[in-house]
C-alpha atoms as a PDB file:
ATOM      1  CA  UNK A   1      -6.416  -6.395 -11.293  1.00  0.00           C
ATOM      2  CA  UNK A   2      -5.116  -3.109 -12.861  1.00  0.00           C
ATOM      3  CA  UNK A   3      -2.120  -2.152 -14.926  1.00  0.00           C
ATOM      4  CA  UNK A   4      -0.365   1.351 -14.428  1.00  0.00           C
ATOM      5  CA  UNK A   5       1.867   2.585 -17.437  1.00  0.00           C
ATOM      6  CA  UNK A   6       5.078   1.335 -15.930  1.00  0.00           C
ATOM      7  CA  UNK A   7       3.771  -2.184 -16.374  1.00  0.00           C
ATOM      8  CA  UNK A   8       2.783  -3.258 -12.630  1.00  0.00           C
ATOM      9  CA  UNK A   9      -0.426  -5.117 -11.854  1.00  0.00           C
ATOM     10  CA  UNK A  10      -2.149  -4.309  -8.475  1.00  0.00           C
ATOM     11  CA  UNK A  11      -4.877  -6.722  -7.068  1.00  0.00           C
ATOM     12  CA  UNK A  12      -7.412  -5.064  -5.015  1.00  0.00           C
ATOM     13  CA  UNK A  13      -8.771  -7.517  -2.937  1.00  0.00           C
ATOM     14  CA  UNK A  14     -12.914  -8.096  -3.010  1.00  0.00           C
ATOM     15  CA  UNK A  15     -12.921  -8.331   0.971  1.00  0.00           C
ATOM     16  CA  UNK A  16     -10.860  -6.959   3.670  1.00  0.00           C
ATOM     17  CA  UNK A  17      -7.538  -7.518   3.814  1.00  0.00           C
ATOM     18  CA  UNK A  18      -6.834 -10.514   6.127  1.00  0.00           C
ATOM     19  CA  UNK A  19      -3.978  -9.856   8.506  1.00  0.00           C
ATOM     20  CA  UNK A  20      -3.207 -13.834   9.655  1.00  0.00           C
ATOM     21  CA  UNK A  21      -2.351 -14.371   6.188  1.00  0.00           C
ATOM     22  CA  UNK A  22       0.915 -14.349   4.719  1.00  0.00           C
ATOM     23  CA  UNK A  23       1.576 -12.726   1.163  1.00  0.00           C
ATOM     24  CA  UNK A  24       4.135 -14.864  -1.562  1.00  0.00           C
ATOM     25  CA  UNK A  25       7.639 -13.495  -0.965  1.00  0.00           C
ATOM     26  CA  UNK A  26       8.225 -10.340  -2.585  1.00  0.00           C
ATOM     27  CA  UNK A  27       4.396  -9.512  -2.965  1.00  0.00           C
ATOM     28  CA  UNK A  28       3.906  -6.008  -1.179  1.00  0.00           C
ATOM     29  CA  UNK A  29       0.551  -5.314   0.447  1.00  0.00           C
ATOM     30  CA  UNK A  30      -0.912  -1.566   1.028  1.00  0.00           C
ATOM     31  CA  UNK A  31      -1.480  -1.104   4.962  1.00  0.00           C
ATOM     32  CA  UNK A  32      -4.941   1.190   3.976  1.00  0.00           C
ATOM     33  CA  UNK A  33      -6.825  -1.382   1.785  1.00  0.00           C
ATOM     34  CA  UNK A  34      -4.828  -4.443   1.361  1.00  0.00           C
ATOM     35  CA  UNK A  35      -3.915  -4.154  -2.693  1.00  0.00           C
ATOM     36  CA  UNK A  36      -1.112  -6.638  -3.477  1.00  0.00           C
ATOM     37  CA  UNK A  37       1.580  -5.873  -5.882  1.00  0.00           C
ATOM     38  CA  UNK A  38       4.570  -7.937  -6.928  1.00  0.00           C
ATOM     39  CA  UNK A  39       7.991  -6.271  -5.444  1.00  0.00           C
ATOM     40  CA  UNK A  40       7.283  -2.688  -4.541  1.00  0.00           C
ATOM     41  CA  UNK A  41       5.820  -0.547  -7.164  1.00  0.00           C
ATOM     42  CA  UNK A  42       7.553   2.980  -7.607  1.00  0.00           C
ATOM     43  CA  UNK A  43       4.112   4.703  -8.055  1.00  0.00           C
ATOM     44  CA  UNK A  44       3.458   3.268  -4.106  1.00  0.00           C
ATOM     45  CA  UNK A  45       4.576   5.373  -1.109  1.00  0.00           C
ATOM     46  CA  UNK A  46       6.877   3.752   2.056  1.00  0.00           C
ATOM     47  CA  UNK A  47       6.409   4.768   5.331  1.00  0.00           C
ATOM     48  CA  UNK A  48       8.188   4.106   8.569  1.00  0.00           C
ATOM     49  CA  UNK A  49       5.530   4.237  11.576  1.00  0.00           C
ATOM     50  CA  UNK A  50       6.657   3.562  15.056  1.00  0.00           C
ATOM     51  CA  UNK A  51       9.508   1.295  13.612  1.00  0.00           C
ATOM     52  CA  UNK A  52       7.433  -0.446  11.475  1.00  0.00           C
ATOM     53  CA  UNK A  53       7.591   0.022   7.682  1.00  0.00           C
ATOM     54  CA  UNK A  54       4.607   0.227   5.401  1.00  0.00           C
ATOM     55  CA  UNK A  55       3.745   0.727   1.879  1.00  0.00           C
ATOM     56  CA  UNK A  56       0.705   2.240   0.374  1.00  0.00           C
ATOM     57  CA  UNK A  57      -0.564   1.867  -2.977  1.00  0.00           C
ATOM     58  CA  UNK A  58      -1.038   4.580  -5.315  1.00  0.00           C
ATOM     59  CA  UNK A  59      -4.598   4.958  -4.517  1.00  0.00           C
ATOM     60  CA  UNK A  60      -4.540   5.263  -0.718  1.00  0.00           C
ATOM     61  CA  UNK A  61      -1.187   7.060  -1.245  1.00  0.00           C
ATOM     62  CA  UNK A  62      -3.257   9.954  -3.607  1.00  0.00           C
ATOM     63  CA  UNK A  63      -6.339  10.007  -1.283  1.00  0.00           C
ATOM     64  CA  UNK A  64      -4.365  10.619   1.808  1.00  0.00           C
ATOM     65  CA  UNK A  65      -1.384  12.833   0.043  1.00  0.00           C
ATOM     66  CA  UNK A  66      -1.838  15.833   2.805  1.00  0.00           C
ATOM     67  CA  UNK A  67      -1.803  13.749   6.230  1.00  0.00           C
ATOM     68  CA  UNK A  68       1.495  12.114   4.395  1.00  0.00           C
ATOM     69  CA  UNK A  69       3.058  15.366   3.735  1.00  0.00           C
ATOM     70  CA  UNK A  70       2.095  16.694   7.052  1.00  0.00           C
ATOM     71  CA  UNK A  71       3.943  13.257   8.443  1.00  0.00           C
ATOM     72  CA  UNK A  72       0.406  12.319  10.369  1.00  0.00           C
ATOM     73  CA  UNK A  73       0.653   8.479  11.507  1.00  0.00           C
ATOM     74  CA  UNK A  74      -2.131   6.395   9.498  1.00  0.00           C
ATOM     75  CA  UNK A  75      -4.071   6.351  12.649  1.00  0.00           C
ATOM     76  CA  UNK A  76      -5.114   9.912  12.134  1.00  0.00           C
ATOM     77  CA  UNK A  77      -6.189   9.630   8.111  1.00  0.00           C
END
């Protein structure tokens, strides 16, 4: 687990993310590496893909800043 300045605690998980399994309500989960973060972090980017929305964490957010900017779909990073 790390701690940014603001206070909130990400958990990166040790394995890949499992998508069958449901977070605890208000836990957000990054759509790149599968980081968990209770309620949505303002360091973490949203995204709306196809009608779907996503969030990022700050590290996957950083890495990919460009493709964001240039509004490529995750499927392209």
């Amino acid at each position: 687990m790390t701690s940014s300045s603001d206070g909130h605690s990400t958990q990166r998980p040790d394995t890949e993310p499992d998508p069958d399994t449901e977070p605890e309500p208000g836990t957000v989960v990054c759509a790149l590496c599968g980081a968990t973060a209770q309620g949505p972090p303002p360091t973490w980017t949203y995204s709306v893909e196809n009608g779907t929305g996503l969030h990022y964490c700050e590290r996957c957010a950083r890495e990919n800043l460009r493709a964001i900017e240039g509004r490529l779909d995750s499927e392209w990073w």
